[in-house]
Each structure stands twice: as C-alpha cells, then as structure tokens.
C-alpha atoms as a PDB file:
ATOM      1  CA  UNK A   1      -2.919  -0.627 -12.697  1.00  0.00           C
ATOM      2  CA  UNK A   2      -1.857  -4.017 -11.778  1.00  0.00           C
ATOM      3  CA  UNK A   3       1.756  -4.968 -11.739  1.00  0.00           C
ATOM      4  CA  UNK A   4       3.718  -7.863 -11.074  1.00  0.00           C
ATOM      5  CA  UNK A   5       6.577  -6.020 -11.122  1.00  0.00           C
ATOM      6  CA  UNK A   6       9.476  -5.970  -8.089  1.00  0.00           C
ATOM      7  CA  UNK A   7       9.067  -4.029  -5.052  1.00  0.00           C
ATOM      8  CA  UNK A   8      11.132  -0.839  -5.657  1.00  0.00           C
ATOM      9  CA  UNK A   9      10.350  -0.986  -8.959  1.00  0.00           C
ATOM     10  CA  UNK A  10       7.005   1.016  -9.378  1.00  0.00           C
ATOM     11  CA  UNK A  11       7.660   4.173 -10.083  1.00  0.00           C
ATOM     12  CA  UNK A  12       5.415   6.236  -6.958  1.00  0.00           C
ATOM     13  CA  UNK A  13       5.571   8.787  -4.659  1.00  0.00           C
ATOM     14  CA  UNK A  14       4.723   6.473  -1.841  1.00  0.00           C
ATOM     15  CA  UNK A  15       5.025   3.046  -1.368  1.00  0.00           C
ATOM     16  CA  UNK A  16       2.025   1.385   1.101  1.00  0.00           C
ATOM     17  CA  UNK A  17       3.096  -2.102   2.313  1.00  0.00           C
ATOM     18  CA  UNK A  18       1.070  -4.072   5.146  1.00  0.00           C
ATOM     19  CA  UNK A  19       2.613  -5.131   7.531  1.00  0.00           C
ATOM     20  CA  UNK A  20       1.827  -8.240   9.692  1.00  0.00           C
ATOM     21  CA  UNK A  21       2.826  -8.844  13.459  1.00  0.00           C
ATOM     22  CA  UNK A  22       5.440 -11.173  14.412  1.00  0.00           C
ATOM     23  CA  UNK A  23       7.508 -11.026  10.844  1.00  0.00           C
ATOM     24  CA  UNK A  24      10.572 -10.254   9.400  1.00  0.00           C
ATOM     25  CA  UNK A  25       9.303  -9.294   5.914  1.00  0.00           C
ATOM     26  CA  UNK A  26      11.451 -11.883   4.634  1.00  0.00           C
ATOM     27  CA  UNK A  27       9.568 -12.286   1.608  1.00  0.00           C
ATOM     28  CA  UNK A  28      10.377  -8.044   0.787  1.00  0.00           C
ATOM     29  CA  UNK A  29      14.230  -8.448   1.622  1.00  0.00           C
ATOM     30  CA  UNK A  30      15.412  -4.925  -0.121  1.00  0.00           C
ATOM     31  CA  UNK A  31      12.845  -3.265   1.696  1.00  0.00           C
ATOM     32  CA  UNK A  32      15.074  -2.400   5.364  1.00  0.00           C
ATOM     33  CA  UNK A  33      17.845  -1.981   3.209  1.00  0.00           C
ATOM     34  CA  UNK A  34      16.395   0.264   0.701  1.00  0.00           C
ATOM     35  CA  UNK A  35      15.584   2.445   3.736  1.00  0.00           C
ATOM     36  CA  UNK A  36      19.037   2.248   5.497  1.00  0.00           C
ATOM     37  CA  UNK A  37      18.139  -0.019   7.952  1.00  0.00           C
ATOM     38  CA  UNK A  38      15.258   2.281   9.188  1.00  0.00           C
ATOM     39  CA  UNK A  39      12.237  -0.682   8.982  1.00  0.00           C
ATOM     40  CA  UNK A  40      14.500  -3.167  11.299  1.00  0.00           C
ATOM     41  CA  UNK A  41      15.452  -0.193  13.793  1.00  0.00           C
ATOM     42  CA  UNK A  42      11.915   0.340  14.513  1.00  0.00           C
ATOM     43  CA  UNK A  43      10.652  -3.216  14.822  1.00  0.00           C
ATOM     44  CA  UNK A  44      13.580  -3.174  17.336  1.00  0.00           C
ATOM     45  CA  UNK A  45      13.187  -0.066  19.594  1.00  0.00           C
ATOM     46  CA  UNK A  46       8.985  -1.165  19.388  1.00  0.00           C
ATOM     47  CA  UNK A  47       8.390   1.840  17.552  1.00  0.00           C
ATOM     48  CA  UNK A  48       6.518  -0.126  14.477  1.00  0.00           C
ATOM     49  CA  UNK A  49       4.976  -3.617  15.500  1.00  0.00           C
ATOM     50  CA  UNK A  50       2.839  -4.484  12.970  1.00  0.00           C
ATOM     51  CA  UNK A  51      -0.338  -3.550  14.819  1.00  0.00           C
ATOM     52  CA  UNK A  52      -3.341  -3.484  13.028  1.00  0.00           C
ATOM     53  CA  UNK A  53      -3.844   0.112  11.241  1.00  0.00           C
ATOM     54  CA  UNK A  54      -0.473   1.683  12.935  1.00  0.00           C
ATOM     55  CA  UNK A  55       1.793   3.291  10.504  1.00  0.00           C
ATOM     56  CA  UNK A  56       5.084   3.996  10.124  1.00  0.00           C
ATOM     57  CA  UNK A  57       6.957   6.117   7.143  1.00  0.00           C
ATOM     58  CA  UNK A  58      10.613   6.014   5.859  1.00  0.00           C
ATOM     59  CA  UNK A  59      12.262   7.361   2.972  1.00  0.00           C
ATOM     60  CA  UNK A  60      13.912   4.928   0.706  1.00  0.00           C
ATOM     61  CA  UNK A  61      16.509   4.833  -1.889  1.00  0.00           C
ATOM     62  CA  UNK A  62      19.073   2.474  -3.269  1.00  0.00           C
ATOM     63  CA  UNK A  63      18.212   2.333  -6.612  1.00  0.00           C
ATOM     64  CA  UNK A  64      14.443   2.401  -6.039  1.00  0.00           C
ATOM     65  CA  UNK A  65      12.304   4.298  -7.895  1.00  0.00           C
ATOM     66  CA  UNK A  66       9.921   4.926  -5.059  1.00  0.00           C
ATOM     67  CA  UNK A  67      11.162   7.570  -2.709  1.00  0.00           C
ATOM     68  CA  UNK A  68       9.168   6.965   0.445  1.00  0.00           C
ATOM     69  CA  UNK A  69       7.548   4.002   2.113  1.00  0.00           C
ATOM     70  CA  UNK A  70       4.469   4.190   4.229  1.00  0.00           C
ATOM     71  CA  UNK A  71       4.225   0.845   6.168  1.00  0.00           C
ATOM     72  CA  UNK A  72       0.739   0.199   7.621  1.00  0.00           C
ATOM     73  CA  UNK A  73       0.034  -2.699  10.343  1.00  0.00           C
ATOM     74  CA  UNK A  74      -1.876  -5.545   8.779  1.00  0.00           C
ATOM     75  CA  UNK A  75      -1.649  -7.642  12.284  1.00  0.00           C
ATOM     76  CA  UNK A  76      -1.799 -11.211  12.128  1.00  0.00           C
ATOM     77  CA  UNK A  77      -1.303 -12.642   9.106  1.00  0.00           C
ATOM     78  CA  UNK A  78      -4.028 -15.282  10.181  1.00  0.00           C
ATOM     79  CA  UNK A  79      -6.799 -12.865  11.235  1.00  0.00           C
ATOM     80  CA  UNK A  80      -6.287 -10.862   7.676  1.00  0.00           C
ATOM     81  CA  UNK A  81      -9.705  -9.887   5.700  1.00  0.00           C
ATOM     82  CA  UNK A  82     -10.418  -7.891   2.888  1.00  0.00           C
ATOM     83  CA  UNK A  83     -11.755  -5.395   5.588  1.00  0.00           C
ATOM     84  CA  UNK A  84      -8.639  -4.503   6.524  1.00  0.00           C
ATOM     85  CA  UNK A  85      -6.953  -4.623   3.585  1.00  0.00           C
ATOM     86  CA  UNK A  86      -9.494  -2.008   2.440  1.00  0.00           C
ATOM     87  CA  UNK A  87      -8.933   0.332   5.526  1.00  0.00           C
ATOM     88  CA  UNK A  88      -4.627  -0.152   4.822  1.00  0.00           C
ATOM     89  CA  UNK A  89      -5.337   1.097   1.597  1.00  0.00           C
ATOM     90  CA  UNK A  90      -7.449   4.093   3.039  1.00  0.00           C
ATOM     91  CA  UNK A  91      -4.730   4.599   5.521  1.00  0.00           C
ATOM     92  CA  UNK A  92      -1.799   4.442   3.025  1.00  0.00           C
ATOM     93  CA  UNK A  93      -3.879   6.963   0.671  1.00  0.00           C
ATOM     94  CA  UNK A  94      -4.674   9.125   3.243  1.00  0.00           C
ATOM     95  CA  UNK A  95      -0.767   9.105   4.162  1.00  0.00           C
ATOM     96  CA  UNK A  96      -0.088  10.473   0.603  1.00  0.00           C
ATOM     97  CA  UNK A  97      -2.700  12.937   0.711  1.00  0.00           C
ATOM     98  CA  UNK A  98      -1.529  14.481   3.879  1.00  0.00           C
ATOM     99  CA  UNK A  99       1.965  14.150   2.261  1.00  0.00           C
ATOM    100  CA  UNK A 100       1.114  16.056  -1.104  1.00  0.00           C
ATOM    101  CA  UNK A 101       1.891  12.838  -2.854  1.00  0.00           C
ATOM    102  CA  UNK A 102      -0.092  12.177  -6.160  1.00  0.00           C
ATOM    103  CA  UNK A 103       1.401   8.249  -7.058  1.00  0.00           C
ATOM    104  CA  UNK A 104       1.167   5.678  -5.059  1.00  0.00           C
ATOM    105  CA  UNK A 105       2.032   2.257  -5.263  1.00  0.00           C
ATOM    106  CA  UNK A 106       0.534  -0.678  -2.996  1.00  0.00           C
ATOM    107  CA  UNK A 107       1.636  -4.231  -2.208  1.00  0.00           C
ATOM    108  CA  UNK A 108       0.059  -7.339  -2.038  1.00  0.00           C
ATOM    109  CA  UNK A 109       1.194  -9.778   0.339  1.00  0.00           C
ATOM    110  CA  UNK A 110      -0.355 -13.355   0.600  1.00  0.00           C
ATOM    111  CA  UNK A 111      -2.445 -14.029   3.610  1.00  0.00           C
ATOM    112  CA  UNK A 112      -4.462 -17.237   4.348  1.00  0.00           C
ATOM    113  CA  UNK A 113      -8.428 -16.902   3.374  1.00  0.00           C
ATOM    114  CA  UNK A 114      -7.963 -13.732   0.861  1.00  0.00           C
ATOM    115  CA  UNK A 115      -7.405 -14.467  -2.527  1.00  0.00           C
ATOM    116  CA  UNK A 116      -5.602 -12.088  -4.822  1.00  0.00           C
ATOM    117  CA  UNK A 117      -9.142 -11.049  -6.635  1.00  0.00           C
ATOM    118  CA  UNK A 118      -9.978  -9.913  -3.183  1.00  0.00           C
ATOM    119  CA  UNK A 119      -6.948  -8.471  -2.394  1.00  0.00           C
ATOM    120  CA  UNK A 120      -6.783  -6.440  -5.728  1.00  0.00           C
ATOM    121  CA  UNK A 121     -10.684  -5.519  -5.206  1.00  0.00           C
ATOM    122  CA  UNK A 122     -10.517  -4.049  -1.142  1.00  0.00           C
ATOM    123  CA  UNK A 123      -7.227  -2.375  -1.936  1.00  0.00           C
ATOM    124  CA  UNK A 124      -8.463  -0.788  -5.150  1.00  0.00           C
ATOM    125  CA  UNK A 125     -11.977   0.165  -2.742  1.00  0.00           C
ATOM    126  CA  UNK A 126      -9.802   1.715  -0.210  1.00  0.00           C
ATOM    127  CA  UNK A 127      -7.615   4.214  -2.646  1.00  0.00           C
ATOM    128  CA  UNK A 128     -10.936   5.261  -4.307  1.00  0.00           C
ATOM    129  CA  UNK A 129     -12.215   5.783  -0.887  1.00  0.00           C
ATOM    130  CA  UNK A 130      -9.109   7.755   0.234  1.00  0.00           C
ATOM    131  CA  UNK A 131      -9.605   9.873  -2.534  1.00  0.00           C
ATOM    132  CA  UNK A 132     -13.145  11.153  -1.068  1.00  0.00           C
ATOM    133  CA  UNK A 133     -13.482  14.393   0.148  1.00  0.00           C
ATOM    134  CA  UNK A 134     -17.132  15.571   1.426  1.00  0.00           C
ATOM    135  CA  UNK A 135     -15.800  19.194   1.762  1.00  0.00           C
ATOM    136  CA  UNK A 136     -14.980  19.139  -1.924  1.00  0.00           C
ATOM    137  CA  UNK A 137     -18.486  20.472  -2.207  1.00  0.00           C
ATOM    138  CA  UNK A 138     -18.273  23.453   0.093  1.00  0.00           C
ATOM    139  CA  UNK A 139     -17.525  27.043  -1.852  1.00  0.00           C
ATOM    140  CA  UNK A 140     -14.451  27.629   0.021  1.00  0.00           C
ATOM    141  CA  UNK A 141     -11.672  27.036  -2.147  1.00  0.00           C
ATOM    142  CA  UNK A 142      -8.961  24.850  -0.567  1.00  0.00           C
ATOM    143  CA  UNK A 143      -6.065  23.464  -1.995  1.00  0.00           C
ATOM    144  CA  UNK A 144      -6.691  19.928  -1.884  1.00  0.00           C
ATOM    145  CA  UNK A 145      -4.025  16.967  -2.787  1.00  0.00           C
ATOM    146  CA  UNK A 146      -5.709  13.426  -5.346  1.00  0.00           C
ATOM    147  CA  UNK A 147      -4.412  10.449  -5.484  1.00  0.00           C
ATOM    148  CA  UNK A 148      -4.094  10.584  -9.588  1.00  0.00           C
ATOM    149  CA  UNK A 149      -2.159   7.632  -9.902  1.00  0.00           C
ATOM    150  CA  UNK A 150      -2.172   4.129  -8.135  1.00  0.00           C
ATOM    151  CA  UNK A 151      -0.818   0.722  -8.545  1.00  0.00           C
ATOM    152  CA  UNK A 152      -0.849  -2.506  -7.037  1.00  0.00           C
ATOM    153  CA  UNK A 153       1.427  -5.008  -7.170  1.00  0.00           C
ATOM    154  CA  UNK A 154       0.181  -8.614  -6.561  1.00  0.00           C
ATOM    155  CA  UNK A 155       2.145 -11.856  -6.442  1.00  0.00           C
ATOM    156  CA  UNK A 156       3.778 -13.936  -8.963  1.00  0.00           C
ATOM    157  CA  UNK A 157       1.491 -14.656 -11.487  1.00  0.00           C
ATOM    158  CA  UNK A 158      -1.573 -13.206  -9.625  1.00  0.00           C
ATOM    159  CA  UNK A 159      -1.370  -9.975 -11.742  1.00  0.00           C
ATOM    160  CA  UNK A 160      -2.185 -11.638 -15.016  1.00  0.00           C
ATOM    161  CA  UNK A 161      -4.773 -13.849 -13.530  1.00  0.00           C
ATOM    162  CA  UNK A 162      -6.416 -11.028 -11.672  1.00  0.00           C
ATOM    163  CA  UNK A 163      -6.437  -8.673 -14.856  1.00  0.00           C
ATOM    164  CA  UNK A 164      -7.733 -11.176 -16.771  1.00  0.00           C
ATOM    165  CA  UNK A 165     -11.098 -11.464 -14.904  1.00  0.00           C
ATOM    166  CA  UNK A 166     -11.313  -8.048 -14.857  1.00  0.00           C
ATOM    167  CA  UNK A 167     -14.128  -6.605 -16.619  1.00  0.00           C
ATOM    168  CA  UNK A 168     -13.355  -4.426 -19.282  1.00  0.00           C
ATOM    169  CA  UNK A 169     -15.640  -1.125 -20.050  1.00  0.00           C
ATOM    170  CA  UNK A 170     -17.509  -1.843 -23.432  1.00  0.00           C
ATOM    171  CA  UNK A 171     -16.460   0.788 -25.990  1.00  0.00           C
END
C-alpha cells in the first residue's frame, strides 16, 4: 500500500531506501541514527557509496518499527529513471527473500525527471518481479521465502495524489 507515513514508521521486516552518490541523506535524518551510526561509518570507510545497484544492510532500532534497513545505490540523483528504480526494488526484494523476510517497506525519494506516479509504478514492478520464481514450477519441493507484504512510502502529499489515480478493480 501507499503511505505517506514517516520513515521508521512502517511497520516491515526490511526497509529498502535508494541511495544516491554524493549525499548525506539529509532529507532521512533518523536514518544513521536509527542504525547507531552504522550508514555514516560506511559512507566513511568507502564501504557504501551510493553506486548504482550496490547494497548495503544494517539493523535499526530506536524506536523504529522496522528492524533492518537494506540501502541500495540509486547513483546520481540526476541520471535517476524509473529503470532503476525498478531494478532497486528487485534488489531490495530479493534482499528480503534471501533474508527470510516477508514485509517490506520501500522509500521514495524525489529525483529530477521521475514523477511520483512513476516512482510508485517501477517500484511496485520491481517487488512483483522480485517475487518471481521460475523454479516454483519444478516438482522438487523447496522451501521458498514471498514477499506477502509491501509498502511504499512516497513524499508529502504524493501518496494521496498517487492513490487517487489509481485504478480501482471493478467489483
């Protein structure tokens, strides 16, 4: 579902923010602190950059209801499409599929030449495609891991506008 709720407040196994290069996610300030400093540590030592598709995980707490935060590179916020905002959303669901995590949660954050429609639609593409499994066909049965549950969180007032152009199954 769509939420315009704050950042730690959706309650998810795993949190999937992009990430762009060369940023201080200033406009997510509880985010390092949430997870003890770990998000600023890493942008330090070079161990997360913010380069496209790279990923970096950290559990998080104070207060959040969100235990874990997978942060996928989005890099440049100028060279942004709904491309990869699609594949971050693959990435991040495949991150909570490999984790055994059912509920995720996925943030929006503004970039020039992708409106939040097109956000919303790529990042809503790239969960369902996350969720695909071609071996869910073969007779072997494996314990596999769905993403049951996920929700985005867009901008301000983006949530209402977006869910109001959504169309609506006919009953």
């Amino acid at each position: 579902g769509l939420t315009p709720r704050p950042t730690g407040d959706p309650e998810a196994d795993l949190l999937v923010v992009p990430v762009f290069e060369e940023e201080d996610l200033a406009d997510e300030p509880g985010l390092d602190a949430a997870a003890a400093g770990e998000v600023s540590r890493a942008r330090t030592r070079g161990e997360f950059k913010g380069k496209l598709f790279d990923v970096f995980t950290t559990s998080v707490g104070n207060g959040w209801k969100t235990q874990r935060a997978a942060l996928v590179g989005a890099g440049p916020r100028a060279e942004v499409s709904t491309e990869h905002l699609r594949r971050i959303a693959i990435i991040g669901g495949l991150a909570a599929r490999q984790r055994r995590l059912p509920r995720i949660a996925l943030l929006h954050r503004a970039a020039p030449g992708v409106t939040p429609e097109q956000a919303a639609q790529a990042l809503a593409e790239g969960i369902c495609l996350a969720n695909y499994d071609g071996a869910s066909y073969k007779t072997e049965d494996r314990d596999r891991v769905w993403i049951e549950r996920a929700g985005l969180r867009l901008l301000d007032g983006a949530a209402a506008d977006v869910a109001e152009r959504v169309p609506r199954p006919v009953p």
